[in-house]
N, C-alpha and C. Protein backbone atom coordinates (compact mmCIF):
# COMPACT_ATOMS: atom_id res chain seq x y z
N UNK A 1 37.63 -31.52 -34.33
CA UNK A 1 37.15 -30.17 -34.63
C UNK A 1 36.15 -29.75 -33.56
N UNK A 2 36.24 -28.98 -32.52
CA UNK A 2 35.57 -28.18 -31.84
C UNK A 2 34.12 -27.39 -32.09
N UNK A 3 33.34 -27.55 -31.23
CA UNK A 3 32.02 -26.49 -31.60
C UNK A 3 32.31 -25.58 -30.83
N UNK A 4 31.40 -24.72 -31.18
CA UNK A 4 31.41 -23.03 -30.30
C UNK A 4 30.18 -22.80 -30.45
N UNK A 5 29.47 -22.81 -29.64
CA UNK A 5 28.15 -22.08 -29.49
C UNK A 5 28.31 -20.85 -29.60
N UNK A 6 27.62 -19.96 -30.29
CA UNK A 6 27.95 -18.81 -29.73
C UNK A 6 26.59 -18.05 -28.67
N UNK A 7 26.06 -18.43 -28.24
CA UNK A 7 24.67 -18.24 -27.31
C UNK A 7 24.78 -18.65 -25.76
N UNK A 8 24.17 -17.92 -25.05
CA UNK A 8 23.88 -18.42 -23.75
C UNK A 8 22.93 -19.13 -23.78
N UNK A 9 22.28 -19.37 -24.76
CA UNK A 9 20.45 -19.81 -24.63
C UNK A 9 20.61 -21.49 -23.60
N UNK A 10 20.08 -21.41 -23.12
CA UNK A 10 19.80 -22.50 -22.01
C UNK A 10 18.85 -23.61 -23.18
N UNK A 11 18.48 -23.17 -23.63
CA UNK A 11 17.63 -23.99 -24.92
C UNK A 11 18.69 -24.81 -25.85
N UNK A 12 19.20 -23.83 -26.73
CA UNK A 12 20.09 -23.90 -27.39
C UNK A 12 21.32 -25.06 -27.32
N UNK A 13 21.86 -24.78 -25.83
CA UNK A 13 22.53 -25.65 -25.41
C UNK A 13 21.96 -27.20 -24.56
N UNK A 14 20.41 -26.71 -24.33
CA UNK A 14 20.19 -28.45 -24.17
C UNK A 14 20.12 -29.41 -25.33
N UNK A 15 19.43 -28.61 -26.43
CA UNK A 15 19.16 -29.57 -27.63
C UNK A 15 20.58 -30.12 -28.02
N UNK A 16 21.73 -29.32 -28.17
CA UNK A 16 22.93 -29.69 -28.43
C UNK A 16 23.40 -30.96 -27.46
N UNK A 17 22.99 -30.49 -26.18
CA UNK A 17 23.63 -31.46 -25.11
C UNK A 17 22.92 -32.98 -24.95
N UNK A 18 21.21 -33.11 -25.03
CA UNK A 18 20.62 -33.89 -25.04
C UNK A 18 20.79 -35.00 -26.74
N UNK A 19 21.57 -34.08 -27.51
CA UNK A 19 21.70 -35.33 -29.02
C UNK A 19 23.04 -35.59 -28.13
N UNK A 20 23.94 -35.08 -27.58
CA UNK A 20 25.60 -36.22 -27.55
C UNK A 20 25.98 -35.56 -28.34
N UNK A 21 26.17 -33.91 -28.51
CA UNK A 21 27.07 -33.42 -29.22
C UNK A 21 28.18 -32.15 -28.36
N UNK A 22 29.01 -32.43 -28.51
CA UNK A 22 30.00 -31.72 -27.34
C UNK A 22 30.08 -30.47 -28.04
N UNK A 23 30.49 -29.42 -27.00
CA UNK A 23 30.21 -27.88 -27.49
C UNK A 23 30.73 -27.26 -25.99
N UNK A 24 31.59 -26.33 -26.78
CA UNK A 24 31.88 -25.16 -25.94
C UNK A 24 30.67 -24.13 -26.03
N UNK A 25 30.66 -22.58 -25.09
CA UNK A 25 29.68 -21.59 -24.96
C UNK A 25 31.30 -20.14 -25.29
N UNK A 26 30.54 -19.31 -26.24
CA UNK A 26 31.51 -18.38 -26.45
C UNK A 26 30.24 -17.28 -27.01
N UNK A 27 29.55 -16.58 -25.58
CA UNK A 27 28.58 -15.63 -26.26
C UNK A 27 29.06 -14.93 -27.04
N UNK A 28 28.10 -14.21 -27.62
CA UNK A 28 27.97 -13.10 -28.51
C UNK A 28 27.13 -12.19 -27.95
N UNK A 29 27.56 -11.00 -28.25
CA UNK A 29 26.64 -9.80 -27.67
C UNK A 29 26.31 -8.73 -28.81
N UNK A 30 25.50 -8.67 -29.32
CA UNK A 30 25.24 -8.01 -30.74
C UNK A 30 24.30 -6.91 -30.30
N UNK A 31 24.12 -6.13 -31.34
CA UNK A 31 23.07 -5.44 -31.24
C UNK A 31 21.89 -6.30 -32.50
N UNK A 32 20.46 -6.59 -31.47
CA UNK A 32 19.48 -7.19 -32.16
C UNK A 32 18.57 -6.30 -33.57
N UNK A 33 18.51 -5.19 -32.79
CA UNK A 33 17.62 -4.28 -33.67
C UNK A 33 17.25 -4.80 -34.77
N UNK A 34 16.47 -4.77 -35.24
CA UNK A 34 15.61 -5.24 -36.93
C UNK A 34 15.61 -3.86 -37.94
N UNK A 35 16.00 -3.85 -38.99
CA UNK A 35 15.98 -2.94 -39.88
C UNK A 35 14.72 -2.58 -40.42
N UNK A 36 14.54 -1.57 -41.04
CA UNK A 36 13.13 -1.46 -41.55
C UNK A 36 13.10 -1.96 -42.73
N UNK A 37 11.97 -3.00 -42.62
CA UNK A 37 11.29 -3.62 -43.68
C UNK A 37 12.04 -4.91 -44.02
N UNK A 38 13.08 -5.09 -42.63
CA UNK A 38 13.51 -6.46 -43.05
C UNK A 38 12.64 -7.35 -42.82
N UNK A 39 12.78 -8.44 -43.54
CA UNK A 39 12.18 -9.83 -43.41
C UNK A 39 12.34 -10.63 -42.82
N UNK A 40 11.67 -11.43 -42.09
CA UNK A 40 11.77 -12.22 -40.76
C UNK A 40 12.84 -13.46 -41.16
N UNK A 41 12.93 -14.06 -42.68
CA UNK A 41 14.09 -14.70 -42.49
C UNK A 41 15.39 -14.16 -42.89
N UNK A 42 15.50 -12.43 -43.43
CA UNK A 42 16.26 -11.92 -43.63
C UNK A 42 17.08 -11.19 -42.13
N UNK A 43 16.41 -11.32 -41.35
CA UNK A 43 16.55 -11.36 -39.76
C UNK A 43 17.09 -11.81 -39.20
N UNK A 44 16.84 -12.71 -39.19
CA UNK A 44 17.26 -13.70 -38.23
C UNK A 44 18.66 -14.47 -38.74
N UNK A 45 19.08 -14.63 -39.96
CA UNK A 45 20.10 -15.04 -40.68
C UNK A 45 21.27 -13.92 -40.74
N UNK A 46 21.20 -12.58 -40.17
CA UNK A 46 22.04 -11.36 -40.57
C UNK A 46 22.29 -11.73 -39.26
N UNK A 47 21.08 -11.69 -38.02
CA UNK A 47 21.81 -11.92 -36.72
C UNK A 47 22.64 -13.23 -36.39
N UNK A 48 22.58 -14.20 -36.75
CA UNK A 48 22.88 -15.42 -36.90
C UNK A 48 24.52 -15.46 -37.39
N UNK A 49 24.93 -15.00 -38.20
CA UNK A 49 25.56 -14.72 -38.86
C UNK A 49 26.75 -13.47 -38.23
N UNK A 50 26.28 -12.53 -37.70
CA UNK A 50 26.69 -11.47 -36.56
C UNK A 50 27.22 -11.90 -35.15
N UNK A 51 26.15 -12.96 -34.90
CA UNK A 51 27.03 -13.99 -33.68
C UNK A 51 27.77 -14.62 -34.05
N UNK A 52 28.01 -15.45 -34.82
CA UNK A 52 28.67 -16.47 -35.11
C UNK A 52 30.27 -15.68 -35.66
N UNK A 53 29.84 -14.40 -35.86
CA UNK A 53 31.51 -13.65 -36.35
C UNK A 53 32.26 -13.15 -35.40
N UNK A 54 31.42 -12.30 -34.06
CA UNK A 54 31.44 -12.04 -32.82
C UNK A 54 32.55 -12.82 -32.18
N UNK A 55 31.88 -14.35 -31.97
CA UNK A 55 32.31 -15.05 -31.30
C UNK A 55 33.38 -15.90 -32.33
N UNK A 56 33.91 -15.97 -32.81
CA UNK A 56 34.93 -16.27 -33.95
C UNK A 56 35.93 -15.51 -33.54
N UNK A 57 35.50 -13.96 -33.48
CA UNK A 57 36.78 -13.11 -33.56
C UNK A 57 36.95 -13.54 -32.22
N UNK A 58 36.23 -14.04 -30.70
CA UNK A 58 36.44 -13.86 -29.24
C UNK A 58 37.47 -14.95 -29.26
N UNK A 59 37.23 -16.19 -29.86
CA UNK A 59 37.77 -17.74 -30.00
C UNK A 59 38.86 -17.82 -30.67
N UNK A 60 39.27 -16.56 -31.82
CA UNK A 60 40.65 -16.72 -32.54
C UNK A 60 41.30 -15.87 -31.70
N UNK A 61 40.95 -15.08 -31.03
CA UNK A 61 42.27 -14.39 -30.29
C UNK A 61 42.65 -15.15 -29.39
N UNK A 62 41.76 -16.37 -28.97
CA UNK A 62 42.23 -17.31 -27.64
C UNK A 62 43.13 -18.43 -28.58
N UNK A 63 43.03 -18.82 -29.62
CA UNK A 63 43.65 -19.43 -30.12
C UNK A 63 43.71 -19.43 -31.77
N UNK A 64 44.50 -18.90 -32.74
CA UNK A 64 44.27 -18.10 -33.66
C UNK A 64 44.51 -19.80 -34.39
N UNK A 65 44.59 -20.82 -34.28
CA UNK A 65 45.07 -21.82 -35.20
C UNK A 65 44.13 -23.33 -35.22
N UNK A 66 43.34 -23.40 -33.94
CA UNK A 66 42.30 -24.25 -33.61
C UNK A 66 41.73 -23.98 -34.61
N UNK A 67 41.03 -25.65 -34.87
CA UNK A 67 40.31 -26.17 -36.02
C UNK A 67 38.70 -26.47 -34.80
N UNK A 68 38.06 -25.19 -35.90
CA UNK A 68 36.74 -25.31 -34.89
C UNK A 68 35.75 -24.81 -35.83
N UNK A 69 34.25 -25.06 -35.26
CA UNK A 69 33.07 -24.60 -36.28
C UNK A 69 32.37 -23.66 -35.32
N UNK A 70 32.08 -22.37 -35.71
CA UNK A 70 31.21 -21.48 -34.62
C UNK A 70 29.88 -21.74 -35.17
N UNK A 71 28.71 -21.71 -34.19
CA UNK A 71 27.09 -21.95 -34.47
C UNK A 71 26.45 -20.83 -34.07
N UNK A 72 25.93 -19.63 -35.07
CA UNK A 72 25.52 -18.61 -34.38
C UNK A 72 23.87 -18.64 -34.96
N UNK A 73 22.99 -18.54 -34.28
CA UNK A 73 21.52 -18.67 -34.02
C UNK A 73 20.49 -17.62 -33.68
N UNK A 74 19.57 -17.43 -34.08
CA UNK A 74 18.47 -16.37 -34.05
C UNK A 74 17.35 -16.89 -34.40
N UNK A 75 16.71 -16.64 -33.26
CA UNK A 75 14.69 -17.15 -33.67
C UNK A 75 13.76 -15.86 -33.70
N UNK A 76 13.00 -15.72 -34.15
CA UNK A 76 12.19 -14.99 -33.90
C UNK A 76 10.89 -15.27 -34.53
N UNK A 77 9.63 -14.56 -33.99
CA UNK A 77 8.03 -15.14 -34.40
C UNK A 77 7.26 -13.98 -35.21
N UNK A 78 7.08 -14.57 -36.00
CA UNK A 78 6.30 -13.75 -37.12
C UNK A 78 4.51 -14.47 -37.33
N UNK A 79 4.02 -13.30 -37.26
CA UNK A 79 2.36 -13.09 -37.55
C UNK A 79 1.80 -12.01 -38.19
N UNK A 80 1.55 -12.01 -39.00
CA UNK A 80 0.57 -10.48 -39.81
C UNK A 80 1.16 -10.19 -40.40
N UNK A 81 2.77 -10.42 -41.10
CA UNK A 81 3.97 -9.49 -41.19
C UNK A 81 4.81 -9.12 -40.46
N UNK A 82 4.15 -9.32 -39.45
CA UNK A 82 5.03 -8.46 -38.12
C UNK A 82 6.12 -9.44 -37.23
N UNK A 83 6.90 -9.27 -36.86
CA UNK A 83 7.97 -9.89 -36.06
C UNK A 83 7.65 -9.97 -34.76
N UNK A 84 7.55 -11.00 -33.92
CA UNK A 84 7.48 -10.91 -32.43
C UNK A 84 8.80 -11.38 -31.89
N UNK A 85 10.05 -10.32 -31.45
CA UNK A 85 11.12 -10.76 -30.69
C UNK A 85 11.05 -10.90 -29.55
N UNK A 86 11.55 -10.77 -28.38
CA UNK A 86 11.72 -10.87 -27.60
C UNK A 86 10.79 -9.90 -26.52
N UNK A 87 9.83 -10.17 -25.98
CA UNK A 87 8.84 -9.34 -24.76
C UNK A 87 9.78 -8.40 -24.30
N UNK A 88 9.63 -6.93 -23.98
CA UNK A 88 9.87 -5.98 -23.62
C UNK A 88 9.80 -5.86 -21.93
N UNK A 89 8.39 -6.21 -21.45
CA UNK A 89 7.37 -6.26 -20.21
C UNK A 89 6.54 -7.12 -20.23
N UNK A 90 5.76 -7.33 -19.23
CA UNK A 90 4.94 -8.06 -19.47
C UNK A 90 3.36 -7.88 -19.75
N UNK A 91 3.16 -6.20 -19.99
CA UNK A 91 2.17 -6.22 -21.21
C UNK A 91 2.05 -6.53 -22.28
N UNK A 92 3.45 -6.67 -22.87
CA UNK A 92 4.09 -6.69 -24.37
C UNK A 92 3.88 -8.48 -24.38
N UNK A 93 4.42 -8.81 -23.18
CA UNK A 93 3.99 -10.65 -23.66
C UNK A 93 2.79 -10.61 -23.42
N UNK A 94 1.48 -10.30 -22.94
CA UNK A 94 0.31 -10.42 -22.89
C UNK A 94 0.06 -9.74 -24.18
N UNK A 95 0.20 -8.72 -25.01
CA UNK A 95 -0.14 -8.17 -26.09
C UNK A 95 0.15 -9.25 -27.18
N UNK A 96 1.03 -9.76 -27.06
CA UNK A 96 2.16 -10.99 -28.21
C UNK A 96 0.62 -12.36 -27.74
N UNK A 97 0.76 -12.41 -26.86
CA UNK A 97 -0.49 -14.02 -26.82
C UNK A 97 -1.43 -14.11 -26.96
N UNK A 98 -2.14 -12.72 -26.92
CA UNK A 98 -3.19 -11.95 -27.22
C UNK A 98 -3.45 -12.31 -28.96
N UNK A 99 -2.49 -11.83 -29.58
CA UNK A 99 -1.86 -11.54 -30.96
C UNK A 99 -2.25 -13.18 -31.43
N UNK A 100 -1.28 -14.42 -30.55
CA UNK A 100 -1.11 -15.58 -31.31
C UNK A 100 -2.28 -16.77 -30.59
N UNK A 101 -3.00 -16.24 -30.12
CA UNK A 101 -4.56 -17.21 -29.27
C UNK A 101 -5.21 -17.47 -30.61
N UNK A 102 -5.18 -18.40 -30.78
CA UNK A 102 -6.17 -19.78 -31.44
C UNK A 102 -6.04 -19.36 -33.01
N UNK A 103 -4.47 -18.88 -33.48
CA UNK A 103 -4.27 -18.76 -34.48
C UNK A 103 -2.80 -19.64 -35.19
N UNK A 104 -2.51 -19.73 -36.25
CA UNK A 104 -1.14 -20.09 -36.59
C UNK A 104 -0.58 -18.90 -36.91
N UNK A 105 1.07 -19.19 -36.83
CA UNK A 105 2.48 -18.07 -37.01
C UNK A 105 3.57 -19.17 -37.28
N UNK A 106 4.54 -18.23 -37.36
CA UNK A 106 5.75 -19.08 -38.39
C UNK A 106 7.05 -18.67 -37.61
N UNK A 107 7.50 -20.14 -36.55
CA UNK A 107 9.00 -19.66 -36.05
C UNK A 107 9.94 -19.82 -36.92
N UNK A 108 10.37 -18.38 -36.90
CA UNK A 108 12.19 -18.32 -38.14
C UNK A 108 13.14 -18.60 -37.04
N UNK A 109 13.96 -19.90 -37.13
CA UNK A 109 15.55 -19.80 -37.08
C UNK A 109 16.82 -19.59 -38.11
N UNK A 110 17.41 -18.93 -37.86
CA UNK A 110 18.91 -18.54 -38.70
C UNK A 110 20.34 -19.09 -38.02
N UNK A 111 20.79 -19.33 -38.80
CA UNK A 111 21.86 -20.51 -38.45
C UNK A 111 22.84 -20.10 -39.16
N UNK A 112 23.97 -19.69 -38.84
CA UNK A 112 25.03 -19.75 -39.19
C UNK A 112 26.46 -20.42 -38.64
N UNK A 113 27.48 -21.05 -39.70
CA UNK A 113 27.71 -22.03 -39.32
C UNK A 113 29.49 -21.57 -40.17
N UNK A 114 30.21 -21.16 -39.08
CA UNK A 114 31.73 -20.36 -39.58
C UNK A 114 32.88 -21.18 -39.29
N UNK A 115 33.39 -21.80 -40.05
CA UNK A 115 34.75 -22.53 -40.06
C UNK A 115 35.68 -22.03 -39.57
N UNK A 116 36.71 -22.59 -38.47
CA UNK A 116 37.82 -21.65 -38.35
C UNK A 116 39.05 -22.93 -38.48
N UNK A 117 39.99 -22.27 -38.55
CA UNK A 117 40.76 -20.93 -38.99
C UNK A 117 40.33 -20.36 -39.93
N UNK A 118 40.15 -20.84 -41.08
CA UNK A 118 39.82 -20.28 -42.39
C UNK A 118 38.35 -21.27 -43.39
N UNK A 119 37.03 -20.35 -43.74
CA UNK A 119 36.56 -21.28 -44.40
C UNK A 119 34.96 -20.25 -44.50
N UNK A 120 34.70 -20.28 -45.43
CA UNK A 120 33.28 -20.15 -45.49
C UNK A 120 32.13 -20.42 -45.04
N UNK A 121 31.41 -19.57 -44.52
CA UNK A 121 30.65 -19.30 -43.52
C UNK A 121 29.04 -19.83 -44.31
N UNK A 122 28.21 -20.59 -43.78
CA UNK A 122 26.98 -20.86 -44.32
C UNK A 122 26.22 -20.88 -43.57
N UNK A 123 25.34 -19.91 -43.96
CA UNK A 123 23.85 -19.52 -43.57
C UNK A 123 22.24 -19.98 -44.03
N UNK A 124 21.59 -20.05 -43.38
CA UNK A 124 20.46 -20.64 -43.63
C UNK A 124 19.06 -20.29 -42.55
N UNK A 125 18.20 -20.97 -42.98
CA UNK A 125 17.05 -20.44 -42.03
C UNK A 125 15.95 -21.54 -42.41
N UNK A 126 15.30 -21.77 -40.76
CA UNK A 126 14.31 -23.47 -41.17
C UNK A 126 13.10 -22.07 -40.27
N UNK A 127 11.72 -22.61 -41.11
CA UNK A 127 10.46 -21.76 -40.57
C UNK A 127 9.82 -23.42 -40.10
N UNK A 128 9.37 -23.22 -38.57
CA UNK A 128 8.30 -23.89 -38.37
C UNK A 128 6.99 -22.76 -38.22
N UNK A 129 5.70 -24.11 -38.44
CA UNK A 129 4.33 -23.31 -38.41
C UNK A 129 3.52 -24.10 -37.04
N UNK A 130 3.03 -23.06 -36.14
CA UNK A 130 2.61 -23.44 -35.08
C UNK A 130 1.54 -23.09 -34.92
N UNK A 131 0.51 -23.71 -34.33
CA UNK A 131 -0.45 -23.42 -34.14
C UNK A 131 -1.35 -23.25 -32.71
N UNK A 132 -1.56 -22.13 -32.41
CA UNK A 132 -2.21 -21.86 -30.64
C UNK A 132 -3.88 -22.72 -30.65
N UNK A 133 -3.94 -22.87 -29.33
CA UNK A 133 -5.16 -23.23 -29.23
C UNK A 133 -5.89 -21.49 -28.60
N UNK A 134 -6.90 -21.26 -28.50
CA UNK A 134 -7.57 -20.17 -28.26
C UNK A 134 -7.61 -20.21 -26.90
N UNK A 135 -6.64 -18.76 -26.34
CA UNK A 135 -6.34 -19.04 -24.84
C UNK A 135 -7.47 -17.95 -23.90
N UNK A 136 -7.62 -18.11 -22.88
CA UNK A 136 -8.90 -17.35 -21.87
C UNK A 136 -7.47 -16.18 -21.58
N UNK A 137 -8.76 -15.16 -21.17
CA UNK A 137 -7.67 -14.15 -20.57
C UNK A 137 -6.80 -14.58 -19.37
N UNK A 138 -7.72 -15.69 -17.90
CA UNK A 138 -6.85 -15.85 -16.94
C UNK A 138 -5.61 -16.98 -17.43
N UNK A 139 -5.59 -17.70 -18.46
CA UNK A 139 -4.97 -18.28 -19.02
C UNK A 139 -3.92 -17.47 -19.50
N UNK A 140 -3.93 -16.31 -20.26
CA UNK A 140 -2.64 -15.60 -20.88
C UNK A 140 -1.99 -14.61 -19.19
N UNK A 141 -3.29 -14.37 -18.48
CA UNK A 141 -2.65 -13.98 -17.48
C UNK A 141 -1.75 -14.68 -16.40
N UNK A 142 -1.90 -15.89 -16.14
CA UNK A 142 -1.62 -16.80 -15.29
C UNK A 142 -0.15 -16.96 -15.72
N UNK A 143 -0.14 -17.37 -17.34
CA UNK A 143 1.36 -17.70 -18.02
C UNK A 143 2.41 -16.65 -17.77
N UNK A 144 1.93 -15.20 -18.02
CA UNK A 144 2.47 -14.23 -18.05
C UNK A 144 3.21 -14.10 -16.91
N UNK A 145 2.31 -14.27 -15.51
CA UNK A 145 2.72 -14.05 -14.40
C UNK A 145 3.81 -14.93 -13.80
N UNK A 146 3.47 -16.39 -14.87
CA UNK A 146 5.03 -17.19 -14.31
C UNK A 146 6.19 -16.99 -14.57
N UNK A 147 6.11 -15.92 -15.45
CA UNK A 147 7.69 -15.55 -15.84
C UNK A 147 8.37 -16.12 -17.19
N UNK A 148 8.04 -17.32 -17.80
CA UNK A 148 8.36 -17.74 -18.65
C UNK A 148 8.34 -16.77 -20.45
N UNK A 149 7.81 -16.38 -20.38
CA UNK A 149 7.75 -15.45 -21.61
C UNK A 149 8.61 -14.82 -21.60
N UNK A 150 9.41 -14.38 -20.43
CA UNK A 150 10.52 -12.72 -20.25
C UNK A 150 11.51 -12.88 -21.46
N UNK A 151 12.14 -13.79 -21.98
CA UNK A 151 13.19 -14.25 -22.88
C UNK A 151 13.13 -15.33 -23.79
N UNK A 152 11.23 -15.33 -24.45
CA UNK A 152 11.32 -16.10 -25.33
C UNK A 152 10.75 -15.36 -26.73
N UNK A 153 11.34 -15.63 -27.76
CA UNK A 153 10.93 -14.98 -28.49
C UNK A 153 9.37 -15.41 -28.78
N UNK A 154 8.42 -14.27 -29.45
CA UNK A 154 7.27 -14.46 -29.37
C UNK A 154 6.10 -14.78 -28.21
N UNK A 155 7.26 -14.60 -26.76
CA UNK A 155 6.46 -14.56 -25.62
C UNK A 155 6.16 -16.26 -24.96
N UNK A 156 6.69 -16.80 -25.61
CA UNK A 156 6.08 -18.38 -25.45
C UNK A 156 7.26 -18.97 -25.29
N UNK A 157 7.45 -20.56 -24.21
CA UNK A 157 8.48 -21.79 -24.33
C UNK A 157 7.29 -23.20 -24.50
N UNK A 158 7.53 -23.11 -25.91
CA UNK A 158 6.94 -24.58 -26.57
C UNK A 158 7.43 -25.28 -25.63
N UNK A 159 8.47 -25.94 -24.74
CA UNK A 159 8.99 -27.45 -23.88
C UNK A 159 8.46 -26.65 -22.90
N UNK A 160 7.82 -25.57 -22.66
CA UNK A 160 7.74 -25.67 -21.11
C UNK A 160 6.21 -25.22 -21.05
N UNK A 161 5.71 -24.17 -20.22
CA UNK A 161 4.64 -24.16 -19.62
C UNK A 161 3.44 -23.91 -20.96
N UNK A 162 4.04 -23.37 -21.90
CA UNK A 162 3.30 -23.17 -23.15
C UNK A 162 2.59 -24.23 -24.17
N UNK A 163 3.74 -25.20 -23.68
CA UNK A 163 3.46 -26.58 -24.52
C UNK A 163 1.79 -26.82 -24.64
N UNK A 164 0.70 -26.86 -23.77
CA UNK A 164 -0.32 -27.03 -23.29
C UNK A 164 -1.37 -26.19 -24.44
N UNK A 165 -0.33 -25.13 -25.24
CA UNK A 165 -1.56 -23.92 -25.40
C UNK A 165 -1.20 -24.69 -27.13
N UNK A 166 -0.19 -25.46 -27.89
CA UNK A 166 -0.17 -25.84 -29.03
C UNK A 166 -0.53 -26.65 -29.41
N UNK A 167 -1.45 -26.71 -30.27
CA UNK A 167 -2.52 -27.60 -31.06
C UNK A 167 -1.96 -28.48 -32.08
N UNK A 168 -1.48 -27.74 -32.76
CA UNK A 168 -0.70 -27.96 -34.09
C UNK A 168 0.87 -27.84 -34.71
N UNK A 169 1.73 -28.59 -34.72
CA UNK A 169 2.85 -27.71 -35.41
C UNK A 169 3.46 -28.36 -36.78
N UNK A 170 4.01 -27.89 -37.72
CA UNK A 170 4.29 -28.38 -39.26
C UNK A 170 5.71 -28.01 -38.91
N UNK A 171 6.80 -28.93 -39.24
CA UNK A 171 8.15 -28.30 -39.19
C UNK A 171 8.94 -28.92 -38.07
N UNK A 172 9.54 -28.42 -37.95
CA UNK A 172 11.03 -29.21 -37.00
C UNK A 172 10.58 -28.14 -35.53
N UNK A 173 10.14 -29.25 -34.53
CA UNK A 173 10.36 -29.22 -33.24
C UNK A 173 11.02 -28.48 -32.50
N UNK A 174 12.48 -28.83 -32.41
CA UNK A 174 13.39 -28.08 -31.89
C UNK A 174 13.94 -26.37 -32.52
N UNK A 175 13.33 -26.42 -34.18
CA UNK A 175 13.53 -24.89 -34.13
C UNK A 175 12.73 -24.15 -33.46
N UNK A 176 11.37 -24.27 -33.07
CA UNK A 176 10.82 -23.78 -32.25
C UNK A 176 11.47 -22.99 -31.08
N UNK A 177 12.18 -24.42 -30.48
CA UNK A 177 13.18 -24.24 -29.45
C UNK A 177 13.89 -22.96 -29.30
N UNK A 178 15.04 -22.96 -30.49
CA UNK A 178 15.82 -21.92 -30.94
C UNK A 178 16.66 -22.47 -31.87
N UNK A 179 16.95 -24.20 -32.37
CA UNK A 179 17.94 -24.69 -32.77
C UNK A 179 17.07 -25.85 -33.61
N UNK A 180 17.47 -25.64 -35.39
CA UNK A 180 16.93 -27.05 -35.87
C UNK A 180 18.03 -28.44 -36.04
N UNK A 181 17.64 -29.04 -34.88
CA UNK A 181 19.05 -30.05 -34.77
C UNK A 181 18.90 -30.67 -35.39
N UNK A 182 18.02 -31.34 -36.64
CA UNK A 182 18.17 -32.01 -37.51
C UNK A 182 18.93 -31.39 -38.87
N UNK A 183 19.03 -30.01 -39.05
CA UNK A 183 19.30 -29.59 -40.32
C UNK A 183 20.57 -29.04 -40.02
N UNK A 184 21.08 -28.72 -38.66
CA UNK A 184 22.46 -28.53 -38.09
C UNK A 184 23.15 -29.70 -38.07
N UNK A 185 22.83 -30.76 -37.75
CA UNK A 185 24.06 -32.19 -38.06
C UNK A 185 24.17 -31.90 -39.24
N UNK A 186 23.13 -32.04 -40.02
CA UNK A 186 23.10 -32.65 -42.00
C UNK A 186 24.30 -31.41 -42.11
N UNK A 187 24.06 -30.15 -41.72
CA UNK A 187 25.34 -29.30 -42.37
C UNK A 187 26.76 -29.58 -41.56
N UNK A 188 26.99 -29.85 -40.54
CA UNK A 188 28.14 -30.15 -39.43
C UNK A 188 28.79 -31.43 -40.15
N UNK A 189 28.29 -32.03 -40.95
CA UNK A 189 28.45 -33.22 -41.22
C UNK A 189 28.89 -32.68 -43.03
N UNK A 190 28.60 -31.83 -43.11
CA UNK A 190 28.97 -31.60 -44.81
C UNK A 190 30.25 -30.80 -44.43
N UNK A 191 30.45 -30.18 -43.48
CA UNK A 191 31.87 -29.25 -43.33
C UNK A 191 32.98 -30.27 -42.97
N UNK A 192 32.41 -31.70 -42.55
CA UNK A 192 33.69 -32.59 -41.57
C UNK A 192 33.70 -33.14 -40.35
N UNK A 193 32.53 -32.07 -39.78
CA UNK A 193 32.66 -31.95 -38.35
C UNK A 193 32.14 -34.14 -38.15
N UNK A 194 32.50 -34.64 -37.17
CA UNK A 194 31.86 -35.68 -36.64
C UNK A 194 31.57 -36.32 -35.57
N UNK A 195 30.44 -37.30 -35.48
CA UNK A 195 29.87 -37.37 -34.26
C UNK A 195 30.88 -37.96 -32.98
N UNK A 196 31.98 -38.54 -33.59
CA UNK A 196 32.67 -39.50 -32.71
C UNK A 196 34.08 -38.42 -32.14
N UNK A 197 33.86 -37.67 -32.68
CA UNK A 197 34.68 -36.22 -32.47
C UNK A 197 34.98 -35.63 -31.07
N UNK A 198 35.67 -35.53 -30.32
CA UNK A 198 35.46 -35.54 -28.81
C UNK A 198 35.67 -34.17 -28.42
N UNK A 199 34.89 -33.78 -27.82
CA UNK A 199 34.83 -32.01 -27.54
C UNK A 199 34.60 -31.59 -25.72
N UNK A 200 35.05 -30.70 -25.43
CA UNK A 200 34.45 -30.04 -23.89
C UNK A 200 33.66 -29.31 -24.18
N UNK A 201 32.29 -29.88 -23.70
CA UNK A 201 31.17 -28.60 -22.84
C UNK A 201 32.01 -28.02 -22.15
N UNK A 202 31.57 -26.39 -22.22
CA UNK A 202 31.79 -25.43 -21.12
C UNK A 202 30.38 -25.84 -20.63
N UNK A 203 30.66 -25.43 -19.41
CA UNK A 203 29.68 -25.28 -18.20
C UNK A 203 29.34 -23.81 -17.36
């Protein structure tokens, strides 16, 4: 049984690649927009869920009879109520670090997880709680300027240059990331899917 990513995320696909789990890449291109007054794990699970159908419909027209599982994924950072997606500019990531300096917030991932040919689709969502250390302005400026924020949700990469600014975190690691690879086997593993299962990375 085949995986399908449905993401470009460079994240996404290391955590997959670094456990020894084989996976194709079959983006999705959605529209992100947030509804009003949706909820950050009502969010992220509609988009999740939107990729993962996307790229289903891209993968059955290439082969309408393959026995495969699509993985469609959405993170996003919530503080105050408020959602922090993806930086706009890079005032908007200086406004966002500004926002999360020497406080805790709650990363939502949404996971959806679509059987093909035929099979019911299961959705879900893991919150980690993270905690900033209290950053100096040339500190949020310095980060900003390396570029790393442009495409992370909430302005930050926990594995990379950000790692330094987290004090604290409660929750699964890698959702941070974009992907909770511990709660994605436990379900991959309830549909059939298995580890000894031999698959092609796309590259």
């Amino acid at each position: 049984m085949r995986l399908i990513l449905a993401s470009n995320s460079p994240r996404r696909a290391e955590i997959l690649r670094t456990a020894g789990i084989p996976f194709e890449v079959r983006a999705a291109n959605i529209d992100e927009a947030q509804y009003p007054g949706e909820a950050p794990g009502e969010y992220v699970r509609r988009l999740a869920e939107a990729k993962a159908r996307a790229a289903a419909a891209k993968f059955g027209a290439e082969d309408p009879r393959a026995a495969a599982i699509i993985i469609g994924a959405d993170t996003t950072v919530e503080i105050d109520g408020a959602i922090l997606a993806k930086p706009q500019s890079d005032d908007d990531a200086r406004q966002m670090l500004e926002r999360l300096s020497g406080r805790a917030h709650e990363v939502y991932t949404g996971v959806a997880l679509l059987p093909l040919p035929a099979g019911d689709v299961r959705v879900f969502e893991e919150i980690t709680r993270v905690e900033f250390a209290p950053l100096s302005v040339a500190e949020i400026r310095d980060y900003v300027a390396s570029g790393e924020p442009s495409d992370k949700a909430g302005g930050y990469a926990i594995q990379g240059l950000a790692g330094k600014f987290v004090r604290r975190i409660e929750g699964c690691h890698f959702n941070v990331m974009g992907l909770p690879l511990a709660r994605v086997y436990s379900e991959l593993k309830l549909l059939g899917w298995s580890a000894a299962a031999r698959g092609k990375e796309a590259v």
